[in-house]
PDB file of N, CA and C in Angstrom:
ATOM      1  N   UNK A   1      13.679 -11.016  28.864  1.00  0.00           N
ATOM      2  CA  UNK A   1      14.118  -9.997  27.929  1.00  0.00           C
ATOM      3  C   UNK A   1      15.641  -9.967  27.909  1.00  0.00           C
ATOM      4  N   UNK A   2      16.192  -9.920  26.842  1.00  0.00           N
ATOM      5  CA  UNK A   2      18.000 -10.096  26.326  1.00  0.00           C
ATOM      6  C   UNK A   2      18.168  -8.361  26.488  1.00  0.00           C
ATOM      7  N   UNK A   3      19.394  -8.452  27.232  1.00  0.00           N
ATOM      8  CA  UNK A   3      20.109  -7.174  26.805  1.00  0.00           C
ATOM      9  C   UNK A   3      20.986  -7.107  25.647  1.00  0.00           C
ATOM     10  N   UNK A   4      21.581  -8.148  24.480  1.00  0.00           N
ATOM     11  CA  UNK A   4      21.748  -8.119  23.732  1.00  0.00           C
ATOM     12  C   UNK A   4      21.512  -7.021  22.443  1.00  0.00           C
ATOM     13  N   UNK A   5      22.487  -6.349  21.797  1.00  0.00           N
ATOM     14  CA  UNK A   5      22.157  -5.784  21.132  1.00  0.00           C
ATOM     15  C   UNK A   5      22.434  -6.062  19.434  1.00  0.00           C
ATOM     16  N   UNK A   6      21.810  -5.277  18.509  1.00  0.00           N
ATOM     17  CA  UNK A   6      21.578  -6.034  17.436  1.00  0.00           C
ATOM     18  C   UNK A   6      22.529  -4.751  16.529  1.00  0.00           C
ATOM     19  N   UNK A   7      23.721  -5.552  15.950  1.00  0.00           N
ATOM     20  CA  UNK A   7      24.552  -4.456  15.140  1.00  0.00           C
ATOM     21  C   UNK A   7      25.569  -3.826  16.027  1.00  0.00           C
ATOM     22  N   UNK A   8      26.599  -3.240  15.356  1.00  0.00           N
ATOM     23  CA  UNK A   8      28.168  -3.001  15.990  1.00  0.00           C
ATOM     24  C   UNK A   8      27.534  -2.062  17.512  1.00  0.00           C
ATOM     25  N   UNK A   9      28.203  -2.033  18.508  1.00  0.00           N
ATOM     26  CA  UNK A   9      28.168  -0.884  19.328  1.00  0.00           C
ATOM     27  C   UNK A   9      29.457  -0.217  19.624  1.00  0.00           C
ATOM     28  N   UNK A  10      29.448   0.836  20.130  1.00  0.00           N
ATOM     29  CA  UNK A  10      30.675   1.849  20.504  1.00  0.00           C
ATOM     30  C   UNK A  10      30.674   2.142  21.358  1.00  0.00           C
ATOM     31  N   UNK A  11      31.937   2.987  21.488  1.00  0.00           N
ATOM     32  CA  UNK A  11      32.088   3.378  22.880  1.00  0.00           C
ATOM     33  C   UNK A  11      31.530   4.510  23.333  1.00  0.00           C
ATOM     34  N   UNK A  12      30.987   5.487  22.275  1.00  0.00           N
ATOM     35  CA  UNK A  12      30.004   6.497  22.928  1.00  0.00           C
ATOM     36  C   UNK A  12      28.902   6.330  21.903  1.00  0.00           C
ATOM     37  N   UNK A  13      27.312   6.429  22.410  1.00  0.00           N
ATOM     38  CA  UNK A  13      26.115   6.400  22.045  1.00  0.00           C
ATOM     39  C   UNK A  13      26.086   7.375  20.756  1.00  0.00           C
ATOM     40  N   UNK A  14      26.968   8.280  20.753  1.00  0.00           N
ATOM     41  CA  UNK A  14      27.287  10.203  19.738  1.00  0.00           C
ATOM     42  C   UNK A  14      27.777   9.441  18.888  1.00  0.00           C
ATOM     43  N   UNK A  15      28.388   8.283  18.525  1.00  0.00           N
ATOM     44  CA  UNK A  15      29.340   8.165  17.755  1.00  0.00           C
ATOM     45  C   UNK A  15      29.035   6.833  17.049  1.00  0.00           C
ATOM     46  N   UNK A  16      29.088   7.406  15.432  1.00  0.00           N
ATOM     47  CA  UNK A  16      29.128   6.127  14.802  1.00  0.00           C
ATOM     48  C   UNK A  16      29.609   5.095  14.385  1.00  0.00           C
ATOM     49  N   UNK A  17      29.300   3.996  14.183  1.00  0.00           N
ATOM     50  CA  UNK A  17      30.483   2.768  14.254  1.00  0.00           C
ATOM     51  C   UNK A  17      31.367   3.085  12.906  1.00  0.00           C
ATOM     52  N   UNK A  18      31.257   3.707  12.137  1.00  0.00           N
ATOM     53  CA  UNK A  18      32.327   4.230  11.155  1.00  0.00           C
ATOM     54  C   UNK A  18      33.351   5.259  11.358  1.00  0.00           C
ATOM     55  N   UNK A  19      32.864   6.096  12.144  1.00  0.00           N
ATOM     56  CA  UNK A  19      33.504   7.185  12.844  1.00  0.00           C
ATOM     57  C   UNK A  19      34.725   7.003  14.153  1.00  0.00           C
ATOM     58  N   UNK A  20      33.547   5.746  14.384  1.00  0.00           N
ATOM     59  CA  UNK A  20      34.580   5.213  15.671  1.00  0.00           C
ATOM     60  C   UNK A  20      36.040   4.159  15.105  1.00  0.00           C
ATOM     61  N   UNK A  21      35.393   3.499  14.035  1.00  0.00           N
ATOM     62  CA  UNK A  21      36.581   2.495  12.940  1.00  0.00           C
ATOM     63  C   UNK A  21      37.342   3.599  12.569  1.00  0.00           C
ATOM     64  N   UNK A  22      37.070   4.986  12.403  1.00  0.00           N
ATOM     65  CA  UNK A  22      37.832   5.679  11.470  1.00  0.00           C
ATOM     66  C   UNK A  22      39.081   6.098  13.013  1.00  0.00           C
ATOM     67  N   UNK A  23      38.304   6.558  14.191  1.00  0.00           N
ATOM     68  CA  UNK A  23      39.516   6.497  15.154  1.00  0.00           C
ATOM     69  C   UNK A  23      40.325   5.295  15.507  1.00  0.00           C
ATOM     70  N   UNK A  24      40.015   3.969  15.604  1.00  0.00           N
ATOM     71  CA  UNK A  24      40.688   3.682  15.993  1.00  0.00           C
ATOM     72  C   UNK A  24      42.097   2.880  15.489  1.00  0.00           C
ATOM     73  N   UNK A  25      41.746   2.721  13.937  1.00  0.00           N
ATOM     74  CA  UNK A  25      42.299   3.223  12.711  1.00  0.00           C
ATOM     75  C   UNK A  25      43.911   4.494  13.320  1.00  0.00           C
ATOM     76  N   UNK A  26      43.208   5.797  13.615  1.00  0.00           N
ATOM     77  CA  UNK A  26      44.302   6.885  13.851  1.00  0.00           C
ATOM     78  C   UNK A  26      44.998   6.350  15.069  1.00  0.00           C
ATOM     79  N   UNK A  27      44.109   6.108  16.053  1.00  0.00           N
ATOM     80  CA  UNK A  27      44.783   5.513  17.423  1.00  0.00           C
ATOM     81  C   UNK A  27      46.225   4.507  17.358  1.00  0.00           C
ATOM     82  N   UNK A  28      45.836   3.480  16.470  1.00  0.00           N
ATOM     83  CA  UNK A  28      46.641   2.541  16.380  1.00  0.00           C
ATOM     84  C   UNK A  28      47.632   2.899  15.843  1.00  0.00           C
ATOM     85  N   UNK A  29      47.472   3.944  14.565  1.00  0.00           N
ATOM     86  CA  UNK A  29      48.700   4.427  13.765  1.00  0.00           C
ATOM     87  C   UNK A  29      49.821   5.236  14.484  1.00  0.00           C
ATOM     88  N   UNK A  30      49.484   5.900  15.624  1.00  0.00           N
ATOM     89  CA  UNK A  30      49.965   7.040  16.911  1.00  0.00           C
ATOM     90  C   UNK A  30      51.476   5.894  16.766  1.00  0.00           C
ATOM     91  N   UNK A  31      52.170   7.306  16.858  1.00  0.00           N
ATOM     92  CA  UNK A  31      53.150   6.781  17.766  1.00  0.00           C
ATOM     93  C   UNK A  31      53.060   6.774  19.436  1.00  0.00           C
ATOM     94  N   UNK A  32      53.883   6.258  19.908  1.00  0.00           N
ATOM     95  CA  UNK A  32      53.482   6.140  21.657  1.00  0.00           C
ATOM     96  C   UNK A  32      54.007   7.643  22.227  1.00  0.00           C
ATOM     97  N   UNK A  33      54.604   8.347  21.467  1.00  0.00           N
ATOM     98  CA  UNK A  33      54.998   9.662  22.127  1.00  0.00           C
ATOM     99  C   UNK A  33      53.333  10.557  21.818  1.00  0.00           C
ATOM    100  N   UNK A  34      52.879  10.537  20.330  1.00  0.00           N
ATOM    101  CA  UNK A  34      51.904  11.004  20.172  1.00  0.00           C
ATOM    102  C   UNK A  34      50.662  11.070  21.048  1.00  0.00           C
ATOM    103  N   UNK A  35      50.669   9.572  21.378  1.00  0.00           N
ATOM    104  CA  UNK A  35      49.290   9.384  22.466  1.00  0.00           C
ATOM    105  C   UNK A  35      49.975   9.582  23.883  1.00  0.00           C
ATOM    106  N   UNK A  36      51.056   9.662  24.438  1.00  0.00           N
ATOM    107  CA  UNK A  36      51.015  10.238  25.495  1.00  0.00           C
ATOM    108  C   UNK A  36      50.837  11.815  25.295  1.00  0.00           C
ATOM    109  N   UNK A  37      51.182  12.528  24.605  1.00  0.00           N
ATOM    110  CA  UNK A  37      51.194  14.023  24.000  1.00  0.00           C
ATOM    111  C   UNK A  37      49.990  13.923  24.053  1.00  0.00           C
ATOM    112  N   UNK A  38      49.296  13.177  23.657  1.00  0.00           N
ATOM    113  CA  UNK A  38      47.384  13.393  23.661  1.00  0.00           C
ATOM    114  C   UNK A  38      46.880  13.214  24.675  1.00  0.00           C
ATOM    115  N   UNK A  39      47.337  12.223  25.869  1.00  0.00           N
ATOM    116  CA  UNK A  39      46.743  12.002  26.789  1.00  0.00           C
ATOM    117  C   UNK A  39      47.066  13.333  27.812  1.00  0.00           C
ATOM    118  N   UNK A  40      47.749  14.065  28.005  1.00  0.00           N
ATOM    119  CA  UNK A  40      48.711  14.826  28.689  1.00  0.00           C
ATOM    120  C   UNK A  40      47.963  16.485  28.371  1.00  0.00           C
ATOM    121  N   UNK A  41      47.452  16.216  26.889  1.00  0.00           N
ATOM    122  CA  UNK A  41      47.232  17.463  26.849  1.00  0.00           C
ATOM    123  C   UNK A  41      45.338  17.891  27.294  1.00  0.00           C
ATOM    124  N   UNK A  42      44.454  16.251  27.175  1.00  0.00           N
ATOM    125  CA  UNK A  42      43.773  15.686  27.449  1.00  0.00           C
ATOM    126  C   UNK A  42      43.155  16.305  29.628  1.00  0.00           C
ATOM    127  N   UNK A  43      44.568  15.902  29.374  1.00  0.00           N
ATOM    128  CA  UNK A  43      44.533  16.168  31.233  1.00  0.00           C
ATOM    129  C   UNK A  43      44.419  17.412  31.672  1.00  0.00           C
ATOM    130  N   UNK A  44      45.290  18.257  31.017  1.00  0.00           N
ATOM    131  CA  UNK A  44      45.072  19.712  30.885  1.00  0.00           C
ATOM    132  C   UNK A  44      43.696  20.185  31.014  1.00  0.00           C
ATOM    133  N   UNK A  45      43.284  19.773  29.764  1.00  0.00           N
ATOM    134  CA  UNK A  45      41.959  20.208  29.210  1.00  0.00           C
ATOM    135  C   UNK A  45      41.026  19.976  30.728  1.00  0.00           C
ATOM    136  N   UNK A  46      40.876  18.762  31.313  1.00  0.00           N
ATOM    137  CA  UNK A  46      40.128  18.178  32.400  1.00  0.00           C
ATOM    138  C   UNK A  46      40.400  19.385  33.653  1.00  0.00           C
ATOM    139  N   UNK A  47      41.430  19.657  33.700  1.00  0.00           N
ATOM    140  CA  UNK A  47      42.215  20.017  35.145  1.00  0.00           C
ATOM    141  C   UNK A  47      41.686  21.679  35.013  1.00  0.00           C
ATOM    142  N   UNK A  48      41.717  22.189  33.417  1.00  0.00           N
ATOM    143  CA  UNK A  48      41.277  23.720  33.807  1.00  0.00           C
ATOM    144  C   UNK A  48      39.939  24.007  34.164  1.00  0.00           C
ATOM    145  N   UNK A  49      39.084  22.444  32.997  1.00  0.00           N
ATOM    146  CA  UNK A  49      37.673  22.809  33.353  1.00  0.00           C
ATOM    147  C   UNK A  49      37.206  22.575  35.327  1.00  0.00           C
ATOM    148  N   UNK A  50      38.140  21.432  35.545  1.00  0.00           N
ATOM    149  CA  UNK A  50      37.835  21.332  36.879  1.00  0.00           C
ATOM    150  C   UNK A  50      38.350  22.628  37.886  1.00  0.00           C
ATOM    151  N   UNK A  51      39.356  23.770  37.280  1.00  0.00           N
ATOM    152  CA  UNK A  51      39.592  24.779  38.023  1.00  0.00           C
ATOM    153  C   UNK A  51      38.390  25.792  38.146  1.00  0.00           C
ATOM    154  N   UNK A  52      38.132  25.695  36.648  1.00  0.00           N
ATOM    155  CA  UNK A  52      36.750  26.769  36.644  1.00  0.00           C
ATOM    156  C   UNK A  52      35.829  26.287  37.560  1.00  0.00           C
ATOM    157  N   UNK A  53      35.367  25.065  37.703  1.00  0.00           N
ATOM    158  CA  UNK A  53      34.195  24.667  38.319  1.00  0.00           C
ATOM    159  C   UNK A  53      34.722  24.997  40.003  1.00  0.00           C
ATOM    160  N   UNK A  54      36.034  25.218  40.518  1.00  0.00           N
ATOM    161  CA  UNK A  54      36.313  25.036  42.076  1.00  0.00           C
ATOM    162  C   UNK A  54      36.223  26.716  41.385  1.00  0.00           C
ATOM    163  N   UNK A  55      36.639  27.288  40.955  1.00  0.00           N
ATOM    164  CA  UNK A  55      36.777  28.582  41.148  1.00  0.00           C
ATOM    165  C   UNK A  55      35.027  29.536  41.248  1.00  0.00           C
ATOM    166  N   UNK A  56      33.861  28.509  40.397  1.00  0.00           N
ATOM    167  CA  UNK A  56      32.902  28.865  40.490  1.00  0.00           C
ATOM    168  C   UNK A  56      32.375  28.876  41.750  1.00  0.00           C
ATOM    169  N   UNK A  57      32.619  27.834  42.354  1.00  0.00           N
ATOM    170  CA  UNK A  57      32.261  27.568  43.819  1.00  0.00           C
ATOM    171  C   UNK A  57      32.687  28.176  45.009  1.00  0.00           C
ATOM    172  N   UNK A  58      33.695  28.465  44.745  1.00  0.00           N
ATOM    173  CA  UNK A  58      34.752  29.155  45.798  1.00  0.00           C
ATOM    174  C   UNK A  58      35.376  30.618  45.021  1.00  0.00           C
ATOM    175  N   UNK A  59      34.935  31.567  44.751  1.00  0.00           N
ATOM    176  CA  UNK A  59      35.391  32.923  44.069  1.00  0.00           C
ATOM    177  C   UNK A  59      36.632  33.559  44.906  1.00  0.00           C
ATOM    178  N   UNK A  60      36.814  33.121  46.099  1.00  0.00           N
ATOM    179  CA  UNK A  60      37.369  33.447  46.780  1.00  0.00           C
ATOM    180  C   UNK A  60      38.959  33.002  47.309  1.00  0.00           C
ATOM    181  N   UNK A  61      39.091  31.651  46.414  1.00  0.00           N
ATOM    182  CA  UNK A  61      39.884  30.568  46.679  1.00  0.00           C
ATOM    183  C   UNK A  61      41.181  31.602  45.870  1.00  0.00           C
ATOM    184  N   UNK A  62      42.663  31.205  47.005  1.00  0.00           N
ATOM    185  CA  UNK A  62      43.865  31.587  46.320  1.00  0.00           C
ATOM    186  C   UNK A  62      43.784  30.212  45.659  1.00  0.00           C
ATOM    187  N   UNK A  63      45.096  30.868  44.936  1.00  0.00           N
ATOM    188  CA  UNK A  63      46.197  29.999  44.294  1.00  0.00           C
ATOM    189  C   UNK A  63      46.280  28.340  45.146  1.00  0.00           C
ATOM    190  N   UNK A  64      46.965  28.402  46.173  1.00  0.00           N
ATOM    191  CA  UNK A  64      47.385  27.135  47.182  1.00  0.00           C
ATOM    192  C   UNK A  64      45.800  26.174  47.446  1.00  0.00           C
ATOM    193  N   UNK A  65      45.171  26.999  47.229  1.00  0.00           N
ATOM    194  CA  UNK A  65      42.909  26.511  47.878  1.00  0.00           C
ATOM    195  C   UNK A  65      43.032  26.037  46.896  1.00  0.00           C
ATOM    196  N   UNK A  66      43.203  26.212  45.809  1.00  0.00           N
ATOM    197  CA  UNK A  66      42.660  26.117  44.249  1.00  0.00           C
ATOM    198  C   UNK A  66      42.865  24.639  43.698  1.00  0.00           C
ATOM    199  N   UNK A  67      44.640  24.723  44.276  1.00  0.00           N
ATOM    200  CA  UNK A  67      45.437  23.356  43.910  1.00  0.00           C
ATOM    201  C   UNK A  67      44.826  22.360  44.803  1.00  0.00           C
ATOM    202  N   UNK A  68      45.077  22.716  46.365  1.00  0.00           N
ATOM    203  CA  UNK A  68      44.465  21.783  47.160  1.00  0.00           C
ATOM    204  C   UNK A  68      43.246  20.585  46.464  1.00  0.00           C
ATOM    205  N   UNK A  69      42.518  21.864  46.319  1.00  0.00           N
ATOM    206  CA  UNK A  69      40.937  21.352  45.475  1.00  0.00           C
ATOM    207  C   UNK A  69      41.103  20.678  44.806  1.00  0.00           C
ATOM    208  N   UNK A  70      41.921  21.090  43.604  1.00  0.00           N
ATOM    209  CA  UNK A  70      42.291  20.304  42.404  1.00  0.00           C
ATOM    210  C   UNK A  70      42.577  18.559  43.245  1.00  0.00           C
ATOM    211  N   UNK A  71      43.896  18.595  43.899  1.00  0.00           N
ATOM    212  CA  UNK A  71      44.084  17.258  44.165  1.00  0.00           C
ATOM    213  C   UNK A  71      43.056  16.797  44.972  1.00  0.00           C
ATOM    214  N   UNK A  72      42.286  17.389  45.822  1.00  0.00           N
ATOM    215  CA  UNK A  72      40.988  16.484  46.456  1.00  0.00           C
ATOM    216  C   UNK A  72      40.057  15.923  45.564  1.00  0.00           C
ATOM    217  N   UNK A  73      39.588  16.891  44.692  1.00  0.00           N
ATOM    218  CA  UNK A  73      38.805  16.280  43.777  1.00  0.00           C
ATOM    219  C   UNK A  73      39.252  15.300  42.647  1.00  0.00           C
ATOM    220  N   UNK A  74      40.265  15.305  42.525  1.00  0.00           N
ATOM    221  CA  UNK A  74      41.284  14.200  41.632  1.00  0.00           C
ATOM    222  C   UNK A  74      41.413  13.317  42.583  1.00  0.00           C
ATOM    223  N   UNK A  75      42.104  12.930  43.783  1.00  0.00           N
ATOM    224  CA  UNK A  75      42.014  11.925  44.208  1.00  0.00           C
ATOM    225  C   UNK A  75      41.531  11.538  45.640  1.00  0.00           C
ATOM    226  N   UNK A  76      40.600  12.523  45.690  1.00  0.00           N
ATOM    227  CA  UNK A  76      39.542  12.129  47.273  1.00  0.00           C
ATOM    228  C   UNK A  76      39.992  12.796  48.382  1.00  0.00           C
ATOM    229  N   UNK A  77      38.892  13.299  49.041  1.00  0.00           N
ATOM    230  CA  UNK A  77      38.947  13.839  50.103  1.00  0.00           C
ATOM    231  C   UNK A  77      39.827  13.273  51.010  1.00  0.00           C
ATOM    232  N   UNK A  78      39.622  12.079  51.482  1.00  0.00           N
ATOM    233  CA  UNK A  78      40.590  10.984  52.406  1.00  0.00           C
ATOM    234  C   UNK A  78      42.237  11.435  51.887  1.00  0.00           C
ATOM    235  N   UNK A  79      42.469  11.467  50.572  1.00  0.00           N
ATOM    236  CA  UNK A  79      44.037  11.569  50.575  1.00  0.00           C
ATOM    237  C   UNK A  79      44.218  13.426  50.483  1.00  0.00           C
ATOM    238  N   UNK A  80      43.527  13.882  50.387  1.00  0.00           N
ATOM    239  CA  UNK A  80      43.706  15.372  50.910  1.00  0.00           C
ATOM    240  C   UNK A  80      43.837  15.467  52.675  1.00  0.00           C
ATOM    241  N   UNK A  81      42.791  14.496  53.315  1.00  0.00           N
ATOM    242  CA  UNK A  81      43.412  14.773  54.716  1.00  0.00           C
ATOM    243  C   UNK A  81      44.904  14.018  55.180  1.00  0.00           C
ATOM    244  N   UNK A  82      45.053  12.949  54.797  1.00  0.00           N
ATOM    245  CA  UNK A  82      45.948  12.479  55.122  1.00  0.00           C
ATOM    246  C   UNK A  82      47.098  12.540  54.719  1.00  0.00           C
ATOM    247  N   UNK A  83      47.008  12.740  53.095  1.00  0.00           N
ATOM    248  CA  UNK A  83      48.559  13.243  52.377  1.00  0.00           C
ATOM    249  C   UNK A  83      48.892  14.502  52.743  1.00  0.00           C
ATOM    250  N   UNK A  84      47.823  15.352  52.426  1.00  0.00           N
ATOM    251  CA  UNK A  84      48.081  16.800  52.363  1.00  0.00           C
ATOM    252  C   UNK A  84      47.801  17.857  53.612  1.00  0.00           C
ATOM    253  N   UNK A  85      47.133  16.847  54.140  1.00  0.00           N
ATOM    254  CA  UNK A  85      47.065  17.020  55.941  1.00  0.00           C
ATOM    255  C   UNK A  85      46.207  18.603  55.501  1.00  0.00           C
ATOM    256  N   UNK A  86      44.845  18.461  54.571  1.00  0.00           N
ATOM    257  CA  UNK A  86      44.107  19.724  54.222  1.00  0.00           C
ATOM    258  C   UNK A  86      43.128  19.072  54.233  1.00  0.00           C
ATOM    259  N   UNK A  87      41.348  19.682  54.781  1.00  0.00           N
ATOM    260  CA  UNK A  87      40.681  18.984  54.645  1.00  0.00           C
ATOM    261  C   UNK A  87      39.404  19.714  53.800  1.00  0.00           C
ATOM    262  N   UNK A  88      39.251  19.010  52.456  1.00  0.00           N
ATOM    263  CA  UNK A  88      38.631  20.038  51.955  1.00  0.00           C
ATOM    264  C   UNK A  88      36.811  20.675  52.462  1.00  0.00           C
ATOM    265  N   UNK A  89      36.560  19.886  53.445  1.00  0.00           N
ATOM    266  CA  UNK A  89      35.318  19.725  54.040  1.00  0.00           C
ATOM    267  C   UNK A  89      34.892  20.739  54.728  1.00  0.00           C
ATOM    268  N   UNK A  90      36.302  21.015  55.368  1.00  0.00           N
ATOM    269  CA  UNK A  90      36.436  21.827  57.127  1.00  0.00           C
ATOM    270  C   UNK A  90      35.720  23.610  56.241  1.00  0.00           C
ATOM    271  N   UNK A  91      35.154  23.714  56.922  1.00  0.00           N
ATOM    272  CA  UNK A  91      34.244  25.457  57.131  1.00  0.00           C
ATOM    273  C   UNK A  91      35.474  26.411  57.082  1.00  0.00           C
ATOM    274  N   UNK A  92      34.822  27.241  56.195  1.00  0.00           N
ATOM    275  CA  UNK A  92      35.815  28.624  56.220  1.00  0.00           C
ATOM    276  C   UNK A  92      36.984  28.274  55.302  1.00  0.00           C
ATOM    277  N   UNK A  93      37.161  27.449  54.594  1.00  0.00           N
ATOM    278  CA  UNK A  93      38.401  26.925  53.776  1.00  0.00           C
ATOM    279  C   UNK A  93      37.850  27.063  51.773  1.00  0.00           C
TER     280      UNK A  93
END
């Protein structure tokens, strides 16, 4: 059996191959300030939903817990202990 598929595919299953021509069409037209402005604001978007979700978990978390979190879960537990010498694992935290 071929995993081959039959007709354009994309990059998300939601999205149609006209829809997707029609972005990448806009993409290309971006200036490079634009798509960093998009990517940036992109990150935002990621970083609050990921606050809500530590804040769901932890109701209790300050400000300093919050961020911690943020960078553990952005870039791993391992560089939270060792960069940030915080471990997001440890009980009572």
């Amino acid at each position: 059996m071929s995993d081959a598929v039959d007709g354009p595919v994309t990059q998300s299953p939601d999205t149609s191959p006209e829809v997707e021509a029609l972005l990448v069409v806009r993409w290309r037209a971006m200036e490079p300030w634009e798509k960093v402005t998009l990517a940036c604001e992109l990150q935002r978007a990621a970083d609050a939903a990921a606050v809500a979700g530590i804040l769901d978990r932890h109701p209790s978390a300050g400000r300093d817990e919050v961020r911690l979190r943020l960078a553990a879960l952005k870039h791993g537990a391992e560089f939270a202990r060792e960069s940030l010498h915080w471990d997001p694992d440890a009980r009572g935290r």
